[in-house]
C-alpha atoms as a PDB file:
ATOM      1  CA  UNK A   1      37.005  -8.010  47.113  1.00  0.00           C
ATOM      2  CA  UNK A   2      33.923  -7.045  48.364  1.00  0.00           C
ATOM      3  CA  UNK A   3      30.614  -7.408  46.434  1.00  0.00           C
ATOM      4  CA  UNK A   4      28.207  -4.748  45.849  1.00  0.00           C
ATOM      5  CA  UNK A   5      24.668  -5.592  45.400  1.00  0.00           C
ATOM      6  CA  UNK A   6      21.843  -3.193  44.733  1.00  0.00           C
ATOM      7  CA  UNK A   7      18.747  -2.944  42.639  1.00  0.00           C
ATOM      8  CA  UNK A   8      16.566  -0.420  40.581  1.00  0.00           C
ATOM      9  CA  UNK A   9      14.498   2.019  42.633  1.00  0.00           C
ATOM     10  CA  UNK A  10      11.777  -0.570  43.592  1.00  0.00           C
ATOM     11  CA  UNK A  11      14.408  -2.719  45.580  1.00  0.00           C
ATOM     12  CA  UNK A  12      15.309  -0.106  47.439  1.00  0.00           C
ATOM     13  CA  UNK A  13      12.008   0.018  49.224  1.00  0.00           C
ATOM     14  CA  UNK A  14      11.880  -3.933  50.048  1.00  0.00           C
ATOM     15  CA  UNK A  15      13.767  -4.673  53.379  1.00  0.00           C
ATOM     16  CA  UNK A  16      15.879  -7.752  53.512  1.00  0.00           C
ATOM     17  CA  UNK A  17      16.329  -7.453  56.911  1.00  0.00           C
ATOM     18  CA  UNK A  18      15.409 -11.245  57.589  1.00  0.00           C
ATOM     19  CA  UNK A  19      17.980 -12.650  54.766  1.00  0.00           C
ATOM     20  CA  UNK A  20      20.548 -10.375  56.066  1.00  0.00           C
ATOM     21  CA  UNK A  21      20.445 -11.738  59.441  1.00  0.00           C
ATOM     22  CA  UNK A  22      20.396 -15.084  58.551  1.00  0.00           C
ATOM     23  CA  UNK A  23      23.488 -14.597  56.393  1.00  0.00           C
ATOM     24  CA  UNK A  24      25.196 -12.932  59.229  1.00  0.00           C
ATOM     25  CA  UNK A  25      24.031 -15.919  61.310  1.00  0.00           C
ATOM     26  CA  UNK A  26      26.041 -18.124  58.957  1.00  0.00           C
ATOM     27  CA  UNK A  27      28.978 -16.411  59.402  1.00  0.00           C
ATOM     28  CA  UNK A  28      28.821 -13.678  56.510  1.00  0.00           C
ATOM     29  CA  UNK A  29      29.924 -10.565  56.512  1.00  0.00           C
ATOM     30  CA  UNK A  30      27.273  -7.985  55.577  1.00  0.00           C
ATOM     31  CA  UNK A  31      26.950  -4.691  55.526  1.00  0.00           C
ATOM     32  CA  UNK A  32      23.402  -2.549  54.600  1.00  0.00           C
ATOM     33  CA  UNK A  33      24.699   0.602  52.786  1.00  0.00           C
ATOM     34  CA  UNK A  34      21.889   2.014  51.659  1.00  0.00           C
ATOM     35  CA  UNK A  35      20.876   6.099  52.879  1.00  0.00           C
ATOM     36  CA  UNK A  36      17.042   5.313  52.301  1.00  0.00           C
ATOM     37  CA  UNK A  37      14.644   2.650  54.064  1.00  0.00           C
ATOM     38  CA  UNK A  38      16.325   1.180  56.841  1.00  0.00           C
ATOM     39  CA  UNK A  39      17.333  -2.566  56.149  1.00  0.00           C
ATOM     40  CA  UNK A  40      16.869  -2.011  52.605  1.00  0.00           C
ATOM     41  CA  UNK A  41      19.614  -2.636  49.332  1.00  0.00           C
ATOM     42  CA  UNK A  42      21.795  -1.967  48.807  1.00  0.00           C
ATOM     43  CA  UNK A  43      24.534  -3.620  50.555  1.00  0.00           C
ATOM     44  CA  UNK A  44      27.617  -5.034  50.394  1.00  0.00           C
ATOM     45  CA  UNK A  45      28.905  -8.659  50.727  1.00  0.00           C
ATOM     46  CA  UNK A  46      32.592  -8.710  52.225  1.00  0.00           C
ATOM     47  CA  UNK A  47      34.599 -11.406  51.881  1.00  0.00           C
ATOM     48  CA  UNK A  48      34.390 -14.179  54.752  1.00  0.00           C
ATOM     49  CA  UNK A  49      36.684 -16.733  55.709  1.00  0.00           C
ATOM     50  CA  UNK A  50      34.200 -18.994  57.163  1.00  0.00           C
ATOM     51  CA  UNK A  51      30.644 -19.501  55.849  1.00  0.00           C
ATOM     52  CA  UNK A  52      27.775 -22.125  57.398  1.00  0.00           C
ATOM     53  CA  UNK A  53      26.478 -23.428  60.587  1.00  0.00           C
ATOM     54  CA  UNK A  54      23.212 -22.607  61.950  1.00  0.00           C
ATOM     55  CA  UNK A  55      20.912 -20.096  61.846  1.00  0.00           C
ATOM     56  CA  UNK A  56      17.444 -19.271  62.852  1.00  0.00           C
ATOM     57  CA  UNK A  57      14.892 -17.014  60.903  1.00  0.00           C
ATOM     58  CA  UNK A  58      11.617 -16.245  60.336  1.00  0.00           C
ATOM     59  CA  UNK A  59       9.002 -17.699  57.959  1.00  0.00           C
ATOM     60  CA  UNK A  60       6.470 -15.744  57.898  1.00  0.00           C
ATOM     61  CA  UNK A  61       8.229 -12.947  55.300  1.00  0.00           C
ATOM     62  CA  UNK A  62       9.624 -13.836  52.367  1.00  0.00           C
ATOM     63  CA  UNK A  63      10.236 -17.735  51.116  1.00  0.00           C
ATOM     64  CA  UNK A  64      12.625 -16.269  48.787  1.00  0.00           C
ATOM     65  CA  UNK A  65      15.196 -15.529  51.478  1.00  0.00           C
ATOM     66  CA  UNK A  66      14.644 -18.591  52.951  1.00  0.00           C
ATOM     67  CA  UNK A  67      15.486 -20.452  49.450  1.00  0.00           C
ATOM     68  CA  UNK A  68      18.501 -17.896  48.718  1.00  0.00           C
ATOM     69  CA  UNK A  69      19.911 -19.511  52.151  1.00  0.00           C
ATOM     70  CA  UNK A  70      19.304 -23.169  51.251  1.00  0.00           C
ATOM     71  CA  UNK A  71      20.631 -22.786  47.697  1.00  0.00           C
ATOM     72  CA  UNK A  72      23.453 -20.779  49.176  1.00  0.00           C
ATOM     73  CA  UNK A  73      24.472 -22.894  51.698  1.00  0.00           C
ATOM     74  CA  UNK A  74      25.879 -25.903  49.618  1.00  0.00           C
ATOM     75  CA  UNK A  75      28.999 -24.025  49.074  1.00  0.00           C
ATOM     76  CA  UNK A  76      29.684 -23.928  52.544  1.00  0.00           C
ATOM     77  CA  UNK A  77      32.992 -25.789  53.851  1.00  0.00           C
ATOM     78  CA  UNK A  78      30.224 -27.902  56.602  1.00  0.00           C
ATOM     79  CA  UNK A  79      26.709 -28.870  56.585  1.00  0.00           C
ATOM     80  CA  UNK A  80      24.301 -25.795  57.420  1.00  0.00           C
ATOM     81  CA  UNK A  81      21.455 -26.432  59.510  1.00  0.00           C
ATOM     82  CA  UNK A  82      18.690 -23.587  59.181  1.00  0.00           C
ATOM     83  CA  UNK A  83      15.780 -23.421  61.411  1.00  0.00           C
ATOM     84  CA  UNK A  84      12.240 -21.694  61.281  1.00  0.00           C
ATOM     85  CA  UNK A  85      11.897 -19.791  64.609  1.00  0.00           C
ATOM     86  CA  UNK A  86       7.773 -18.850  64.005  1.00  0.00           C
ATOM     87  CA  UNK A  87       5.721 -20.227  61.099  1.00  0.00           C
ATOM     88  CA  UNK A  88       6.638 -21.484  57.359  1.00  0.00           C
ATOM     89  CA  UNK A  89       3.947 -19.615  55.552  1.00  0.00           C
ATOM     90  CA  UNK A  90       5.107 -20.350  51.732  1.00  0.00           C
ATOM     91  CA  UNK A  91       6.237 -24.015  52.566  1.00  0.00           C
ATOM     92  CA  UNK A  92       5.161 -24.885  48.527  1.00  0.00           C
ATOM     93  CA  UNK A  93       7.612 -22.380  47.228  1.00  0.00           C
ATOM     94  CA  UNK A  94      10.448 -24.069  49.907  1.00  0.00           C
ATOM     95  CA  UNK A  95       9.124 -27.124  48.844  1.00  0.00           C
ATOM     96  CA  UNK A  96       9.953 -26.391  45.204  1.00  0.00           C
ATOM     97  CA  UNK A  97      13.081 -25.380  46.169  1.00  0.00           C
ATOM     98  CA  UNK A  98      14.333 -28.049  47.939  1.00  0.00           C
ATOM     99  CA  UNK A  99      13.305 -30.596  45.576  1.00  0.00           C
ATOM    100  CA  UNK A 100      14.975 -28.904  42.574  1.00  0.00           C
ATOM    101  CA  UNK A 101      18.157 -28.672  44.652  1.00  0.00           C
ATOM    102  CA  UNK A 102      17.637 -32.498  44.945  1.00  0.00           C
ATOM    103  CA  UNK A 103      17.807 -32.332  40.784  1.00  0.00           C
ATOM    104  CA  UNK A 104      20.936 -30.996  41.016  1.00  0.00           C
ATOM    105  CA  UNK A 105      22.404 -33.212  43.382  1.00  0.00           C
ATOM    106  CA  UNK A 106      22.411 -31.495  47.170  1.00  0.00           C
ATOM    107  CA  UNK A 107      20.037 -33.506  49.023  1.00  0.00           C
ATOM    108  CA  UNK A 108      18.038 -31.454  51.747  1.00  0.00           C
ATOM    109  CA  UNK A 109      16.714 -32.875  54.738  1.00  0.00           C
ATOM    110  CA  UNK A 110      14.016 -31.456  56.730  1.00  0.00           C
ATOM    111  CA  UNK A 111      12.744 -32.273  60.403  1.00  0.00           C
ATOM    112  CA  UNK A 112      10.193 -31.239  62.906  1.00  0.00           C
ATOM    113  CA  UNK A 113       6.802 -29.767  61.916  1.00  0.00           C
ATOM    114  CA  UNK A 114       5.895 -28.831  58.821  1.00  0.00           C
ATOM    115  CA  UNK A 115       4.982 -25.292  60.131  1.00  0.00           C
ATOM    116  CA  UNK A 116       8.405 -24.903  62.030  1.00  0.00           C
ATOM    117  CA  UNK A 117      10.695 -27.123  60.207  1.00  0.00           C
ATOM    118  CA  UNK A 118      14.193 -27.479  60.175  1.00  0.00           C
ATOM    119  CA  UNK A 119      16.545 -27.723  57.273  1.00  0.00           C
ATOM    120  CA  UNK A 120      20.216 -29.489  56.710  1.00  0.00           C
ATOM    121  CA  UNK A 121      22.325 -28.845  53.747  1.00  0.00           C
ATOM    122  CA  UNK A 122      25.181 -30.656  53.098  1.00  0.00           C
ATOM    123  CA  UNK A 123      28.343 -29.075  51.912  1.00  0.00           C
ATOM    124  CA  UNK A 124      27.903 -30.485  48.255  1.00  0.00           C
ATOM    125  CA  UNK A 125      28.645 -29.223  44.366  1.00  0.00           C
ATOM    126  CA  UNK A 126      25.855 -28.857  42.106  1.00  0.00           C
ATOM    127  CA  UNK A 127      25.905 -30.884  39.185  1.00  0.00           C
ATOM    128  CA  UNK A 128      23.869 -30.462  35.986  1.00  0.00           C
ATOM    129  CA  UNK A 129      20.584 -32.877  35.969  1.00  0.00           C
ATOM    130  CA  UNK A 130      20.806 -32.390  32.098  1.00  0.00           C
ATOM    131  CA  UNK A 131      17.759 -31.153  29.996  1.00  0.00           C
ATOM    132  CA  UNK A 132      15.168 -29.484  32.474  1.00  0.00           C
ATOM    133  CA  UNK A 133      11.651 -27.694  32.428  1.00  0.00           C
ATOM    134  CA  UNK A 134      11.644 -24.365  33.971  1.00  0.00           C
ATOM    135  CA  UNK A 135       7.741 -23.688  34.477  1.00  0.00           C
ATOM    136  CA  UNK A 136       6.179 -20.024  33.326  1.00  0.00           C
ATOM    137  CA  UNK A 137       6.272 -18.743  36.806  1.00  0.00           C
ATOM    138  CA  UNK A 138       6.862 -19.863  40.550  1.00  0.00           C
ATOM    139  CA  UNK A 139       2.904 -20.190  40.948  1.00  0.00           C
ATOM    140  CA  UNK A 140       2.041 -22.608  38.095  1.00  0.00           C
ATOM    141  CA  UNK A 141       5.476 -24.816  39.395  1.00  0.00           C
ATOM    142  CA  UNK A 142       4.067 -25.094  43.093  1.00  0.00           C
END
């Protein structure tokens, strides 16, 4: 079944036009719906029989899409490789992520420069790291 996703009125002004490509990249199907900005939610997630691979996307917008991919990309049937095409501006916030993927048992590994790096997730399942400190807000954790 296919998976709306959409967002109060403020969403619908923020494009995800990066994070769409790069899940399109890896093999999902995604479709922008929305009537208002361009390359803005909502959209729909169809279902896709084959998820993962490569893909190559920016860094300089939002680290956020950039750590929906990682995070995402465990649940793929291969390892995913994603690569930074420009410049990582918000490596700390990556940085977090990666390492509290680590806590849950998928292991990241990252090559090349740490202003163009590239990242591999395996395929792997999360698993609970037990009992866990979830900091006020993303700026006080980096």
């Amino acid at each position: 079944l296919p998976h709306p996703l959409d967002g109060v009125e403020r969403m619908r002004e923020r494009p995800i036009n990066d994070l769409v490509d790069g899940l399109r990249q890896l093999g999902a199907d995604v479709e922008v719906t929305g009537e208002g900005d361009p390359g803005c939610p909502p959209i729909r997630i169809n279902p896709s029989p084959s998820v993962g691979g490569t893909a190559s996307i920016s860094g300089t917008m939002s680290s956020q899409f950039l750590s929906a991919l990682l995070m995402a990309s465990a649940q793929s049937s291969s390892a995913t490789t994603i690569s930074i095409k420009d410049t990582l501006i918000s490596a700390p916030y990556v940085s977090l992520t990666t390492a509290l993927m680590g806590r849950f048992g998928v292991e990241v590994s990252t090559s090349g420069p740490p202003d163009k790096p590239t990242f591999t997730v395996p395929s792997a399942t999360y698993k609970s790291p037990g009992r866990i400190l979830v900091e006020g807000d993303a700026s006080s954790a980096s």
